[in-house]
N, C-alpha and C. Protein backbone atom coordinates (compact mmCIF):
# COMPACT_ATOMS: atom_id res chain seq x y z
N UNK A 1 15.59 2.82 -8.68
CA UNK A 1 14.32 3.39 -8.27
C UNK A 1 14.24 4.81 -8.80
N UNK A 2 13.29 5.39 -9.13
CA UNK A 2 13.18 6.23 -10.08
C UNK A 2 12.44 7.45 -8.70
N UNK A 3 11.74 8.26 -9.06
CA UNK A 3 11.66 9.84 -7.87
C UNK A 3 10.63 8.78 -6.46
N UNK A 4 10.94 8.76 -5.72
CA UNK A 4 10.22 8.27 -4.44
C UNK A 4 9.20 9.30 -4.09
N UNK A 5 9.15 10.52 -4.48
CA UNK A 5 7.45 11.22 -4.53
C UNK A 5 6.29 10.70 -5.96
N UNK A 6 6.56 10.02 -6.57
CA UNK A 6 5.93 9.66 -7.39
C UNK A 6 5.30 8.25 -6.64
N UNK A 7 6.31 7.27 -6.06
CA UNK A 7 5.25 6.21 -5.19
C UNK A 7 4.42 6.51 -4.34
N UNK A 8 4.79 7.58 -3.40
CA UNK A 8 3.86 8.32 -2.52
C UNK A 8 2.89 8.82 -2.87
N UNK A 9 3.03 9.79 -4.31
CA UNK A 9 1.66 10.39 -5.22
C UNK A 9 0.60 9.22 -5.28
N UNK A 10 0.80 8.00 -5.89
CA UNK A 10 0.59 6.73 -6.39
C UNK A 10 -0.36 6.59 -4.67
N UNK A 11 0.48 5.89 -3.37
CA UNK A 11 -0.05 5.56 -2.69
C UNK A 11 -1.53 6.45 -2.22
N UNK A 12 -0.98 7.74 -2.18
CA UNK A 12 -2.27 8.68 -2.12
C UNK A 12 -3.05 8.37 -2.26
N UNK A 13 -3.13 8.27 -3.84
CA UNK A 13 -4.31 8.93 -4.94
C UNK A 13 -5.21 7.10 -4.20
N UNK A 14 -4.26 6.21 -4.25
CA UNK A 14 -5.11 5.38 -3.54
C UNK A 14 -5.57 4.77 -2.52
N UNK A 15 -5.47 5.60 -1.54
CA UNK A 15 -6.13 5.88 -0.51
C UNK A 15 -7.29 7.01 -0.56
N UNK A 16 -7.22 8.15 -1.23
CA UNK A 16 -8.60 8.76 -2.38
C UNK A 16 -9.60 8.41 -3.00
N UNK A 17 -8.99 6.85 -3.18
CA UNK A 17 -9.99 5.91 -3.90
C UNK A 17 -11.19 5.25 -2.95
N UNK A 18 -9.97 4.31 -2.37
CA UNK A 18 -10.17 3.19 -1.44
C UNK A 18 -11.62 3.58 -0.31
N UNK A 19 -10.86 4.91 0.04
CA UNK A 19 -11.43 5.31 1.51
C UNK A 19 -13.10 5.33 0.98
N UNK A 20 -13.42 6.33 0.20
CA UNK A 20 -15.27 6.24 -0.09
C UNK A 20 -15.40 4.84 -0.12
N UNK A 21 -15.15 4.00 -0.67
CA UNK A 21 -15.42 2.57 -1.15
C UNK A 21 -15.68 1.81 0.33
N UNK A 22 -14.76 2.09 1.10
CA UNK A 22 -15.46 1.29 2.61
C UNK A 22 -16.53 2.14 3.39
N UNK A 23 -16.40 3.51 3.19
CA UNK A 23 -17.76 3.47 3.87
C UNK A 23 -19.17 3.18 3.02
N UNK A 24 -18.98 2.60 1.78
CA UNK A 24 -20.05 1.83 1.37
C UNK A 24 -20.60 0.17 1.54
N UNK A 25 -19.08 0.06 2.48
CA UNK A 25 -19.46 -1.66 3.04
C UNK A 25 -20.64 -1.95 3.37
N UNK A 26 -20.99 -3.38 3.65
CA UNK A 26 -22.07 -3.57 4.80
C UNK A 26 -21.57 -3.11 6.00
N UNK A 27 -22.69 -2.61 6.92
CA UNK A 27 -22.05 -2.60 8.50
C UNK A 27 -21.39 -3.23 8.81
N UNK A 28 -22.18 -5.06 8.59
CA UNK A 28 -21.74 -6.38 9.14
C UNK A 28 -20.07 -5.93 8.37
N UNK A 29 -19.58 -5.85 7.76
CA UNK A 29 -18.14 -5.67 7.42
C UNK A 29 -17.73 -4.77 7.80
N UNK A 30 -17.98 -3.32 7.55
CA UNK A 30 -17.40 -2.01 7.74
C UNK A 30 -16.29 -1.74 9.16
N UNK A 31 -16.72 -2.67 10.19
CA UNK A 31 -15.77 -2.20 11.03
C UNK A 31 -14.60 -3.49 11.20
N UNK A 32 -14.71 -4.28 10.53
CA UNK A 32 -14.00 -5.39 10.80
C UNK A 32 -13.15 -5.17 9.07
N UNK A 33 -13.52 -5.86 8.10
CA UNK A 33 -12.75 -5.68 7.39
C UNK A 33 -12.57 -4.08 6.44
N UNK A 34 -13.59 -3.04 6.92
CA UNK A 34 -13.32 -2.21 6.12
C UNK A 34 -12.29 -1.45 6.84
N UNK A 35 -12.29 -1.35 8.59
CA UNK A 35 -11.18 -0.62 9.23
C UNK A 35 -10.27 -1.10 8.64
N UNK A 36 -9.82 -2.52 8.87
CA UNK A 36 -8.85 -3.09 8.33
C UNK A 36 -8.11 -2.68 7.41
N UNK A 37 -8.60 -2.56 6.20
CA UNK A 37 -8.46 -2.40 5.00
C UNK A 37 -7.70 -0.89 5.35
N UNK A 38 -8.61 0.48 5.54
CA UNK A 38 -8.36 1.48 5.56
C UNK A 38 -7.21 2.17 6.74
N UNK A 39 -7.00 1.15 7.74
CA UNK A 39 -5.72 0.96 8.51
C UNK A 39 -4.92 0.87 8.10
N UNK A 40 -4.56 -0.01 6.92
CA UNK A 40 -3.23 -0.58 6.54
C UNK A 40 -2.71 -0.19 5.26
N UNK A 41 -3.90 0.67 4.49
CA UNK A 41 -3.82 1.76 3.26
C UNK A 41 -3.11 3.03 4.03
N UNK A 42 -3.69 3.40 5.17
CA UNK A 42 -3.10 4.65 5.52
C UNK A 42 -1.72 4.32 6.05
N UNK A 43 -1.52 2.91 6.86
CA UNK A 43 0.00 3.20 7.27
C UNK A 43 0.55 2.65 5.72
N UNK A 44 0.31 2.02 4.67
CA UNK A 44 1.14 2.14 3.45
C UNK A 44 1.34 3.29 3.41
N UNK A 45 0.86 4.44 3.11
CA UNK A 45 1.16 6.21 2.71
C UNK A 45 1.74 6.24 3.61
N UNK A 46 1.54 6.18 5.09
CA UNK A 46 2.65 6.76 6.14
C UNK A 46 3.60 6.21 6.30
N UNK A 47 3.97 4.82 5.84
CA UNK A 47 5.49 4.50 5.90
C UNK A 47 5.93 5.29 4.73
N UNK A 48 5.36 5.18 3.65
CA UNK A 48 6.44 5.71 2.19
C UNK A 48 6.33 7.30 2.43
N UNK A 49 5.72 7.78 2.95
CA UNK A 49 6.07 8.91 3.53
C UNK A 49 7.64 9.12 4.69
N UNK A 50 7.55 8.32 5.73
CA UNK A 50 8.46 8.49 6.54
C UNK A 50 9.69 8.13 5.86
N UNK A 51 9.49 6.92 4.77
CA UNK A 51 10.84 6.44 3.75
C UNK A 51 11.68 7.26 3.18
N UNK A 52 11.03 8.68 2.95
CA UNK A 52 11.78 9.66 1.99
C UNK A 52 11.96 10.66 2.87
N UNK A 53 11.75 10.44 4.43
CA UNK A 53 12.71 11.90 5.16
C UNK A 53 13.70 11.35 6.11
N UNK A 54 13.98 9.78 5.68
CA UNK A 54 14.97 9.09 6.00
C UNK A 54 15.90 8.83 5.39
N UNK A 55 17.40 9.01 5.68
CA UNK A 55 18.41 8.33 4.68
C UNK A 55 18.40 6.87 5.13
N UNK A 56 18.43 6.11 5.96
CA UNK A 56 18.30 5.15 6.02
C UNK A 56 16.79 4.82 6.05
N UNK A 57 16.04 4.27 5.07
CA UNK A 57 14.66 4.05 4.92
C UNK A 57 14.23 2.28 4.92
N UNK A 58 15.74 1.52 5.03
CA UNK A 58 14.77 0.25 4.35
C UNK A 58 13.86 -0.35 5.41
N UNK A 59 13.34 0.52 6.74
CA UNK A 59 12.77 -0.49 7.62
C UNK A 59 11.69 -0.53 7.40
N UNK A 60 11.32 1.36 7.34
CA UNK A 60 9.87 1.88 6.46
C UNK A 60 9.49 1.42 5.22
N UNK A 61 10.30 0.71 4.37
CA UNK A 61 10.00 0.22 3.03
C UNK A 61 10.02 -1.37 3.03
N UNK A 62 10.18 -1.94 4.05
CA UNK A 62 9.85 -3.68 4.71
C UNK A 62 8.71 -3.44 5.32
N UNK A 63 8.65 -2.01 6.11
CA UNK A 63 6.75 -2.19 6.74
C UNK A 63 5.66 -1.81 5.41
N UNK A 64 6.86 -0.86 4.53
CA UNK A 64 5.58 -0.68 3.71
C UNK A 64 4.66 -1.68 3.05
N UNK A 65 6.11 -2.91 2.54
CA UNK A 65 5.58 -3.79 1.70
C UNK A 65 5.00 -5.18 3.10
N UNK A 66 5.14 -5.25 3.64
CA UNK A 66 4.06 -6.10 4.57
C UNK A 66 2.62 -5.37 4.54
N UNK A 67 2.69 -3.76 4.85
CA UNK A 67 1.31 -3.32 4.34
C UNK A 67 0.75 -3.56 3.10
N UNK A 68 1.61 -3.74 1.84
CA UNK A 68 1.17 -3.95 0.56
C UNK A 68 0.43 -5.19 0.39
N UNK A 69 0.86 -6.21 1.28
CA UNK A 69 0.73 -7.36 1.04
C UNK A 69 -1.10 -7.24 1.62
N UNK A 70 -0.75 -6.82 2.87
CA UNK A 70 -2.09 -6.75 4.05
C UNK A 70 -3.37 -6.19 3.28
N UNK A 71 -2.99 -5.24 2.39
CA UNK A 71 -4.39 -4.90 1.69
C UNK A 71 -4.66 -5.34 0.18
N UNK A 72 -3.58 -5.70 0.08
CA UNK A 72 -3.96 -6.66 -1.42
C UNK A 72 -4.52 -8.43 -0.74
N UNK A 73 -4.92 -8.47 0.27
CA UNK A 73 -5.28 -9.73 0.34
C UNK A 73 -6.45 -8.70 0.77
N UNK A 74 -6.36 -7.95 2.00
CA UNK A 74 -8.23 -7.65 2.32
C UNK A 74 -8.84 -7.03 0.64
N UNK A 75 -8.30 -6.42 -0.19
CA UNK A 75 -9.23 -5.87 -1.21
C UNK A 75 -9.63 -7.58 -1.98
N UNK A 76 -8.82 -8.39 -2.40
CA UNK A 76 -9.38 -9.74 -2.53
C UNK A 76 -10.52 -10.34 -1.48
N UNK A 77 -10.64 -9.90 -0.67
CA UNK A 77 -11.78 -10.75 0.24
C UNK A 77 -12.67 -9.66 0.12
N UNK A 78 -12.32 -8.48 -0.03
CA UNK A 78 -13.72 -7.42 -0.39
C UNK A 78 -14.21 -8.04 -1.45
N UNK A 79 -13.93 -8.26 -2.71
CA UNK A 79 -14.53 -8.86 -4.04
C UNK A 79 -14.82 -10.08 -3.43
N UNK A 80 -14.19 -10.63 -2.79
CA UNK A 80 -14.89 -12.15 -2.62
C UNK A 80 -16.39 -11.97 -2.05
N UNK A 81 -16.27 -10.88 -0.92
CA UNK A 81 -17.21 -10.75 -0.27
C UNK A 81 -18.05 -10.04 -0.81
N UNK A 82 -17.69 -10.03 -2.25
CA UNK A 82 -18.85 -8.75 -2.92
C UNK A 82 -19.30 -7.22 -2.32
N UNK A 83 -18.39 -7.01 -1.67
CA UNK A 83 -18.25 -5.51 -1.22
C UNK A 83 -17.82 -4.57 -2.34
N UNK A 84 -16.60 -4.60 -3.39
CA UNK A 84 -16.47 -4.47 -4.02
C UNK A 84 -16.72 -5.14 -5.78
N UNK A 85 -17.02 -4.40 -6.80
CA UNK A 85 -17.09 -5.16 -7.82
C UNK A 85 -15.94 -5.40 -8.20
N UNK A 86 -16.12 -6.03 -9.34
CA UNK A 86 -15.03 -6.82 -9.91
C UNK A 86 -14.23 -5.73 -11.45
N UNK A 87 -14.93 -4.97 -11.67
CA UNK A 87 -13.78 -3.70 -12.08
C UNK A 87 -13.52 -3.03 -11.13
N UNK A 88 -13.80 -2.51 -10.08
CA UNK A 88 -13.05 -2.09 -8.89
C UNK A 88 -11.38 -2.88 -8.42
N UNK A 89 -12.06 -4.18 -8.12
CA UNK A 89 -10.95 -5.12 -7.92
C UNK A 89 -9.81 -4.92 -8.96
N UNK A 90 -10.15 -4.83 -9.92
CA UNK A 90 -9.20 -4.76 -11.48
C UNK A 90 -8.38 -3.55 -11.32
N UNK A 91 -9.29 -2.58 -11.09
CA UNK A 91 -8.60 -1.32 -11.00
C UNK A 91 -7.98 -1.40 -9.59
N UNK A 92 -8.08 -1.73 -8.22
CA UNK A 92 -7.56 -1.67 -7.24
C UNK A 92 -5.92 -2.55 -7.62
N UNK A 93 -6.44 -4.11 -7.96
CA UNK A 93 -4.92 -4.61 -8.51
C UNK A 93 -4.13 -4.16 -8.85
N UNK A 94 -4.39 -3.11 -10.42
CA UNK A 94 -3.58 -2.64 -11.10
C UNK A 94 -3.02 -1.94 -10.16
N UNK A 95 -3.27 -1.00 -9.37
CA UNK A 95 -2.64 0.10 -8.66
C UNK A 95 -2.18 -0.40 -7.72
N UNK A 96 -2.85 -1.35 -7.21
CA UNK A 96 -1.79 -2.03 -6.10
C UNK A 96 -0.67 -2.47 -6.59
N UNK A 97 -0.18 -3.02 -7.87
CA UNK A 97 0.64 -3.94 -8.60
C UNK A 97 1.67 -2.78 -8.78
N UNK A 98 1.03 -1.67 -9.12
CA UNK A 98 2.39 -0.16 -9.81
C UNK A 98 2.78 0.30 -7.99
N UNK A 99 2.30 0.11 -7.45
CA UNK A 99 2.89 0.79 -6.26
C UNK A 99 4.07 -0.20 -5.59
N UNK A 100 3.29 -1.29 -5.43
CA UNK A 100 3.82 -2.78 -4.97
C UNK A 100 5.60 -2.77 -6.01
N UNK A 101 5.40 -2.71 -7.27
CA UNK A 101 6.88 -2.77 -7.95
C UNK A 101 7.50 -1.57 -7.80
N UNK A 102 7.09 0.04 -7.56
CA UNK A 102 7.93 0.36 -7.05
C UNK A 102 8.54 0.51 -5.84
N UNK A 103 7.79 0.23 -4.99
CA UNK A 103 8.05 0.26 -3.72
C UNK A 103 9.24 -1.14 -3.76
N UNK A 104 9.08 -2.33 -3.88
CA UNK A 104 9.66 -3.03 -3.92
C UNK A 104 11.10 -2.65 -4.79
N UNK A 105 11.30 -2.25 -5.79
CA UNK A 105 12.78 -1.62 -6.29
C UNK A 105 13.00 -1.06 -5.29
N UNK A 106 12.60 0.09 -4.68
CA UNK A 106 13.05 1.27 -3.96
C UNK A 106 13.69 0.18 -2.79
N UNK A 107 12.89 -0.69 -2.10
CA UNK A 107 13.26 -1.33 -1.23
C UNK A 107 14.81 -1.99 -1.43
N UNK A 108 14.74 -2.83 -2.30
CA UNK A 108 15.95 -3.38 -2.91
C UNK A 108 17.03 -2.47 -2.78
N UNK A 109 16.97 -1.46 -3.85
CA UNK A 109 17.62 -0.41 -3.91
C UNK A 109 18.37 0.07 -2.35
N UNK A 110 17.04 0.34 -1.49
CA UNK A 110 17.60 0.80 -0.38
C UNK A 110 18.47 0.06 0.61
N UNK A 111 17.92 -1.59 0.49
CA UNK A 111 18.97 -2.57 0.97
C UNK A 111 20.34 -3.20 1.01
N UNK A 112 20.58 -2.85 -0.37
CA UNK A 112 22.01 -3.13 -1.12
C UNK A 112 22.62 -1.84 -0.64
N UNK A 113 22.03 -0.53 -0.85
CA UNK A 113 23.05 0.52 -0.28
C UNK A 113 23.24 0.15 1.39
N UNK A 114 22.33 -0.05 2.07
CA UNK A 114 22.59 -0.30 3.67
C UNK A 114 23.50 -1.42 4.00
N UNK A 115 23.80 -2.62 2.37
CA UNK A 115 24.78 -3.43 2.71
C UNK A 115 26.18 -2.55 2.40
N UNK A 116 26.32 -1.54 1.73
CA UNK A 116 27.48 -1.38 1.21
C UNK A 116 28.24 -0.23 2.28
N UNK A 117 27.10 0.24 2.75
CA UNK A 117 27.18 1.02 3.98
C UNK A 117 28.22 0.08 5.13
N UNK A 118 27.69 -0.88 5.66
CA UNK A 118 28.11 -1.87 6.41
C UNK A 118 29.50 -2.50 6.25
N UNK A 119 30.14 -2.50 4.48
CA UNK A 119 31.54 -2.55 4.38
C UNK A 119 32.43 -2.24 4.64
C-alpha cells in the first residue's frame, strides 16, 4: 500500500463531488436514497480517516470497504433512477474503482500484518 493520505485525499475530493449532486435529486429520492448515499460517502472518509491514526486499522478498513460497496451500488441505482447521468456514473465508477483498490491493498496489507502480529 502506497501513502494512506493519498486514499483519504481520493475519498474527499469525492465526497466534494458527490455531495452537490444529491441535493439535485428529486425530493421523491433526496431523503431516502440521496441521505443514503451521502451517509455512507461520509462514513467512507471517516473510517479511512480513523484508519491512519490507528496502528491497528484493519477494522476501519473492513467498515470502509462495506461502505465502498454501499455506495457503489446506491450511485448505480442513482443512474438507474436517472438522478444521475451516465458520464457522471462513469466518472463516479472510475473513482469509486481507484479508491475501492486502494483501500482494499491497504486492507490486505493491514491484515497479514495483524496476522503476523498474532505469531
Amino acid at each position: 500500500m502506497g501513502d494512506p493520505a493519498i486514499v483519504v485525499q481520493k475519498s474527499y475530493e469525492w465526497n466534494l463531488w458527490i455531495l452537490p449532486k444529491v441535493e439535485k435529486f428529486p425530493k421523491s429520492y433526496r431523503f431516502s436514497v440521496g441521505q443514503s448515499l451521502v451517509s455512507s460517502s461520509l462514513d467512507l472518509l471517516m473510517n479511512l480517516v480513523d484508519a491512519t491514526c490507528q496502528k491497528k486499522n484493519a477494522t476501519s478498513l473492513a467498515a470502509t470497504v462495506r461502505n465502498m460497496n454501499r455506495v457503489r451500488y446506491l450511485v448505480r441505482l442513482s443512474k438507474d433512477l436517472n438522478m444521475v447521468s451516465l458520464g457522471a456514473y462513469e466518472f463516479a465508477s472510475q473513482s469509486l474503482n481507484e479508491i475501492g483498490r486502494m483501500t482494499c491493498g491497504w486492507w490486505k496489507s493491514a491484515r497479514g500484518k495483524a496476522g503476523e502480529e498474532g505469531r
